[in-house]
N, C-alpha and C. Protein backbone atom coordinates (compact mmCIF):
# COMPACT_ATOMS: atom_id res chain seq x y z
N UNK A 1 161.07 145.67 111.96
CA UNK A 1 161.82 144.48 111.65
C UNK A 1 161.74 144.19 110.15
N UNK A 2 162.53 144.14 109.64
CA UNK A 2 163.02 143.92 108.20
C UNK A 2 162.41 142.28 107.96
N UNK A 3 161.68 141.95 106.72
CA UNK A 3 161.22 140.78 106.45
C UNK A 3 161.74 140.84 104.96
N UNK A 4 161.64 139.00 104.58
CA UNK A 4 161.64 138.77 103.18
C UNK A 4 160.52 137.82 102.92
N UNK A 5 159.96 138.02 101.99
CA UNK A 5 158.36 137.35 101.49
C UNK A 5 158.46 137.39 100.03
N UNK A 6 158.47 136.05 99.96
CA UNK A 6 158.36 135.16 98.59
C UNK A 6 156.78 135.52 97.95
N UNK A 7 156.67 135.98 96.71
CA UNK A 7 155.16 136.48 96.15
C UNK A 7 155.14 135.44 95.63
N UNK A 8 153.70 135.10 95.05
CA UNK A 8 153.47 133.67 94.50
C UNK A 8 153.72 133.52 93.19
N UNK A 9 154.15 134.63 92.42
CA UNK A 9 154.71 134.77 91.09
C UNK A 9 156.18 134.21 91.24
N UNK A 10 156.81 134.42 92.17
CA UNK A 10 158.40 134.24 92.50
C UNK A 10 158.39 132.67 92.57
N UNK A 11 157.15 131.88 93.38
CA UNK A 11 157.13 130.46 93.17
C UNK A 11 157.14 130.10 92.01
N UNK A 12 156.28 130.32 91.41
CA UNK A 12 156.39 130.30 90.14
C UNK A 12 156.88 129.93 89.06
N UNK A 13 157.89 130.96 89.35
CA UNK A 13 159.18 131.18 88.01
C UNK A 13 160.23 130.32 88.78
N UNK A 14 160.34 130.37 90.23
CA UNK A 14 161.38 129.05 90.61
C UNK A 14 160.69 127.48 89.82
N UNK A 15 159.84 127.10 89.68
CA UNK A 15 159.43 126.27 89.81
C UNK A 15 159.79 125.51 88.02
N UNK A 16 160.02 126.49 87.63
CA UNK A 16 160.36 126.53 85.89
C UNK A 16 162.22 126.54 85.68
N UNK A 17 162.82 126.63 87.20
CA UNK A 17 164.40 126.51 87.18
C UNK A 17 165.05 124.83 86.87
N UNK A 18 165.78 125.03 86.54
CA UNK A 18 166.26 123.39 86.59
C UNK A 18 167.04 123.28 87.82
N UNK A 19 167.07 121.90 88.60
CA UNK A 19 168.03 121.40 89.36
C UNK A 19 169.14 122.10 89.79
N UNK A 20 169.93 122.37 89.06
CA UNK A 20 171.49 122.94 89.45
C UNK A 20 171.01 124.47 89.36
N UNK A 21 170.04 125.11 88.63
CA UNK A 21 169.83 126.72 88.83
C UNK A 21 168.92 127.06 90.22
N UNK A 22 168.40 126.09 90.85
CA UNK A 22 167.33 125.59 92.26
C UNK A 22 168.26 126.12 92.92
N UNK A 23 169.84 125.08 93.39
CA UNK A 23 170.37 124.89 94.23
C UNK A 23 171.86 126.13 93.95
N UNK A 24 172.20 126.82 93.18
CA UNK A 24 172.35 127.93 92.95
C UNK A 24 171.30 129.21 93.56
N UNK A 25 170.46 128.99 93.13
CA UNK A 25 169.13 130.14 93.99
C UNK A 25 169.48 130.02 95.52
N UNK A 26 169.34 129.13 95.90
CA UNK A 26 169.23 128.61 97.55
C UNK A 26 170.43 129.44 97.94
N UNK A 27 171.93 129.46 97.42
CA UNK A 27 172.73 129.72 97.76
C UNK A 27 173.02 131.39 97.42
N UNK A 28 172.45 132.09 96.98
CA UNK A 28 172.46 133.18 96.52
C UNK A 28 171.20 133.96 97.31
N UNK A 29 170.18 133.17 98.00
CA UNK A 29 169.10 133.34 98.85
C UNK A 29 169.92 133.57 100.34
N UNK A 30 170.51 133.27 100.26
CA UNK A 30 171.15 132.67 101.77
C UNK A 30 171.94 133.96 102.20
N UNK A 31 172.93 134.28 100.46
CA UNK A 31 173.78 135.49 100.92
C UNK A 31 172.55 136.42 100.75
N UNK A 32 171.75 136.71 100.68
CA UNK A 32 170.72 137.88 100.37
C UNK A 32 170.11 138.16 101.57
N UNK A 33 170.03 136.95 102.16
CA UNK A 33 169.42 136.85 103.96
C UNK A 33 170.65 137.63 104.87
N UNK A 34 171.43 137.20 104.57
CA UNK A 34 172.51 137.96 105.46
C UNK A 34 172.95 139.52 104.91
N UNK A 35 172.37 139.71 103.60
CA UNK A 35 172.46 140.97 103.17
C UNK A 35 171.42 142.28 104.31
N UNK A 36 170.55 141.21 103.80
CA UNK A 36 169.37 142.38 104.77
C UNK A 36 169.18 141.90 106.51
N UNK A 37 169.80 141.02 106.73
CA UNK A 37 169.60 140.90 108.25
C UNK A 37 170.99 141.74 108.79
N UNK A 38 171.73 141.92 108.14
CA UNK A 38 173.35 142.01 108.45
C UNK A 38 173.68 143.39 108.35
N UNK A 39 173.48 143.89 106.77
CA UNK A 39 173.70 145.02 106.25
C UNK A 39 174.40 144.76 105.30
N UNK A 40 175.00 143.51 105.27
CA UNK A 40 176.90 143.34 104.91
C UNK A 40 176.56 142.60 103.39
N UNK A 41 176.66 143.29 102.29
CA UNK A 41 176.43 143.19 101.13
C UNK A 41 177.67 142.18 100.26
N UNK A 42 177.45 140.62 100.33
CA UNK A 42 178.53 140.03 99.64
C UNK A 42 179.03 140.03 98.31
N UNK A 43 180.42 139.68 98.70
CA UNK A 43 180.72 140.13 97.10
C UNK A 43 180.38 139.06 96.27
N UNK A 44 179.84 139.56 94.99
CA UNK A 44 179.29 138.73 93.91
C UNK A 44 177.34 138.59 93.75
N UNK A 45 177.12 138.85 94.93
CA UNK A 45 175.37 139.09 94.61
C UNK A 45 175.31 139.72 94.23
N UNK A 46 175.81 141.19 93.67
CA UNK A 46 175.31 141.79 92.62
C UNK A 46 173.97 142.67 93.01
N UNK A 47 173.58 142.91 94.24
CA UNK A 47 172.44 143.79 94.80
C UNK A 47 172.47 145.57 94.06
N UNK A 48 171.22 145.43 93.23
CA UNK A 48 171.51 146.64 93.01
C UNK A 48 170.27 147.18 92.25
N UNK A 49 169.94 148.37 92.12
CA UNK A 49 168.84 149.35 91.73
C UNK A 49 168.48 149.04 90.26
N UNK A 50 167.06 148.87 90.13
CA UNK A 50 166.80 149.21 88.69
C UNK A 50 165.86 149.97 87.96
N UNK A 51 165.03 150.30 89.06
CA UNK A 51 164.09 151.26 89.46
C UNK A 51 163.62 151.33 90.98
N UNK A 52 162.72 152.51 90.94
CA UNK A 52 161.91 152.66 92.02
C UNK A 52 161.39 151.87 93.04
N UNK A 53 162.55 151.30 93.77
CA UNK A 53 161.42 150.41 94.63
C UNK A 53 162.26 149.19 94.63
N UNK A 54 162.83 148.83 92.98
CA UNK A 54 163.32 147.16 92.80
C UNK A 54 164.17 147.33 92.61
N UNK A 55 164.66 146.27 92.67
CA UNK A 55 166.36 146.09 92.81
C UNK A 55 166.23 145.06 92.32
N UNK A 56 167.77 143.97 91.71
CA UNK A 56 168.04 142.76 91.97
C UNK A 56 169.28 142.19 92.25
N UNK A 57 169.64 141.07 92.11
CA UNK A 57 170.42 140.25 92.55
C UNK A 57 170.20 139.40 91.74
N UNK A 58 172.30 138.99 91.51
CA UNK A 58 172.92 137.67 90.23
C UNK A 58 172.43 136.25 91.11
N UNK A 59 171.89 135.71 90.61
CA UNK A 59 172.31 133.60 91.02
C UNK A 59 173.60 133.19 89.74
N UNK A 60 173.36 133.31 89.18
CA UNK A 60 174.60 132.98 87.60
C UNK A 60 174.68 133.81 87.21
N UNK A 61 175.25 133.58 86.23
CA UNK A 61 175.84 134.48 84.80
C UNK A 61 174.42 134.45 84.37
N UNK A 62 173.08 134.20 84.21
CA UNK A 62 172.32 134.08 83.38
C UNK A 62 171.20 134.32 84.07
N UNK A 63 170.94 133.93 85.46
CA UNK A 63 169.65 133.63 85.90
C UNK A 63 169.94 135.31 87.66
N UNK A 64 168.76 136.11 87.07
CA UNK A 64 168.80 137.04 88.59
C UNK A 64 167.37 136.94 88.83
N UNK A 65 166.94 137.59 90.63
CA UNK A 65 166.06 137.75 91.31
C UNK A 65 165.65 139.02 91.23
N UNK A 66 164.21 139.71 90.67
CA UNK A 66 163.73 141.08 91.26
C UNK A 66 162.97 140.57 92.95
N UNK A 67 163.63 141.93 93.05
CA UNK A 67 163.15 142.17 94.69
C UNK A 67 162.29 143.62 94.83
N UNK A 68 161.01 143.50 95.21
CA UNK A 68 160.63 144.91 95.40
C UNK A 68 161.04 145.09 97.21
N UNK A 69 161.03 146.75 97.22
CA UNK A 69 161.43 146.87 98.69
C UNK A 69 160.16 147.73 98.99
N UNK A 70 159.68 147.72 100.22
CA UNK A 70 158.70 148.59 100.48
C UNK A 70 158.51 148.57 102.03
N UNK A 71 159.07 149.67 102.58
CA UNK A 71 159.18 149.97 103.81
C UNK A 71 160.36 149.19 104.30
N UNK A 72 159.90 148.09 104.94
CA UNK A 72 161.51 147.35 106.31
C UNK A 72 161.86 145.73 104.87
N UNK A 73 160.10 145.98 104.61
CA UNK A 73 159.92 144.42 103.38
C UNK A 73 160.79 144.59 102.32
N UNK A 74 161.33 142.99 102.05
CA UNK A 74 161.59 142.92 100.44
C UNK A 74 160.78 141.51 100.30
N UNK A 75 160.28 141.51 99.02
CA UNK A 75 159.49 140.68 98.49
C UNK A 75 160.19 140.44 97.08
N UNK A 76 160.21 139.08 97.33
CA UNK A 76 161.05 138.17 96.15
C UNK A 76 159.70 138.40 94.84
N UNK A 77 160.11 138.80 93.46
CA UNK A 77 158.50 139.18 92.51
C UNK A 77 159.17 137.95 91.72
N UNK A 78 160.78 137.57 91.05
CA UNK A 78 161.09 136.79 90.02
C UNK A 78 162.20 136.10 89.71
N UNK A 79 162.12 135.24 89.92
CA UNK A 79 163.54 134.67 89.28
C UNK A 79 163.90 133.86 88.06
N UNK A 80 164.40 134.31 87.02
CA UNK A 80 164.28 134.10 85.85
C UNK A 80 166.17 135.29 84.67
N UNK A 81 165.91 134.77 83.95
CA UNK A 81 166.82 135.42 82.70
C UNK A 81 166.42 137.14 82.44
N UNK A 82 167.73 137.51 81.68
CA UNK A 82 167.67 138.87 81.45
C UNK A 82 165.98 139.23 80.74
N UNK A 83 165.80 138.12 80.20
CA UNK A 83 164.74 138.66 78.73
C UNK A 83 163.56 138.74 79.87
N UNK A 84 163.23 137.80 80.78
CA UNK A 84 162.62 137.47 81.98
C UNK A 84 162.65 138.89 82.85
N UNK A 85 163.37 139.29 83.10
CA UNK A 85 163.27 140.52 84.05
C UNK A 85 162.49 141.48 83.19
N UNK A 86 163.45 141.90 81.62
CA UNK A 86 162.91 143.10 81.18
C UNK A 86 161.35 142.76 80.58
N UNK A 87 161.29 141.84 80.54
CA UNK A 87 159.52 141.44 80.56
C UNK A 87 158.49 141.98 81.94
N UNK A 88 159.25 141.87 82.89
CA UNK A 88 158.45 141.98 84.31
C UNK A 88 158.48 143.33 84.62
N UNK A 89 159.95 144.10 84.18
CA UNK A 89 159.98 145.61 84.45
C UNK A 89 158.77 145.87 83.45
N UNK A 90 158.74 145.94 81.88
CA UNK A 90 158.10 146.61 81.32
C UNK A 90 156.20 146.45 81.81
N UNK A 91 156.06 145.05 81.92
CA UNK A 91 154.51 144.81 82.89
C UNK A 91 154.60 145.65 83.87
N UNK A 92 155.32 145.50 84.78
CA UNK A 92 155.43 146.42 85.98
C UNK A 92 155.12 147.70 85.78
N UNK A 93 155.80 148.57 84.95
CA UNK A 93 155.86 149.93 84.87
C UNK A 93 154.45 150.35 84.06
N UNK A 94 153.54 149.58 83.71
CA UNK A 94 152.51 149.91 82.60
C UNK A 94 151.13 149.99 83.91
């Protein structure tokens, strides 16, 4: 059975979103739930490879989610800005 699990880093960096980028997330969470319960990949999330393992997904023009996948799991690692991701890839990969 396929799960999604929020890491406590992912709280985190939500927690540093403003208001209207919150309730944007929620809604971009929602199509991501039906991505992996479904199969059915909507248009405009933006699901897609960036290495080994992670992937992510758009909320705005500005703000995406890394997702690691590992086995049936995806685990939410960040949600934050471009500069924000390539910060987490380069930690990540070291």
């Amino acid at each position: 059975m396929r799960r999604i699990i929020a890491l406590p880093a992912f709280g985190r960096s939500v927690k540093k979103l403003t208001s209207i980028e919150k309730s944007e997330l929620v809604e971009s969470l929602d199509q991501f739930k039906v991505f992996v319960y479904r199969g059915v990949t909507p248009v405009g999330l933006g699901f897609k490879k960036i290495g080994e393992g992670i992937y992510e997904f758009r909320v705005g023009l500005r703000l995406r989610v890394i997702v690691l996948a590992e086995g049936g799991d995806y685990y939410l690692a960040l949600a934050g800005n471009h500069d924000d991701v390539k910060r987490y890839l380069r930690r990540y990969r070291s």
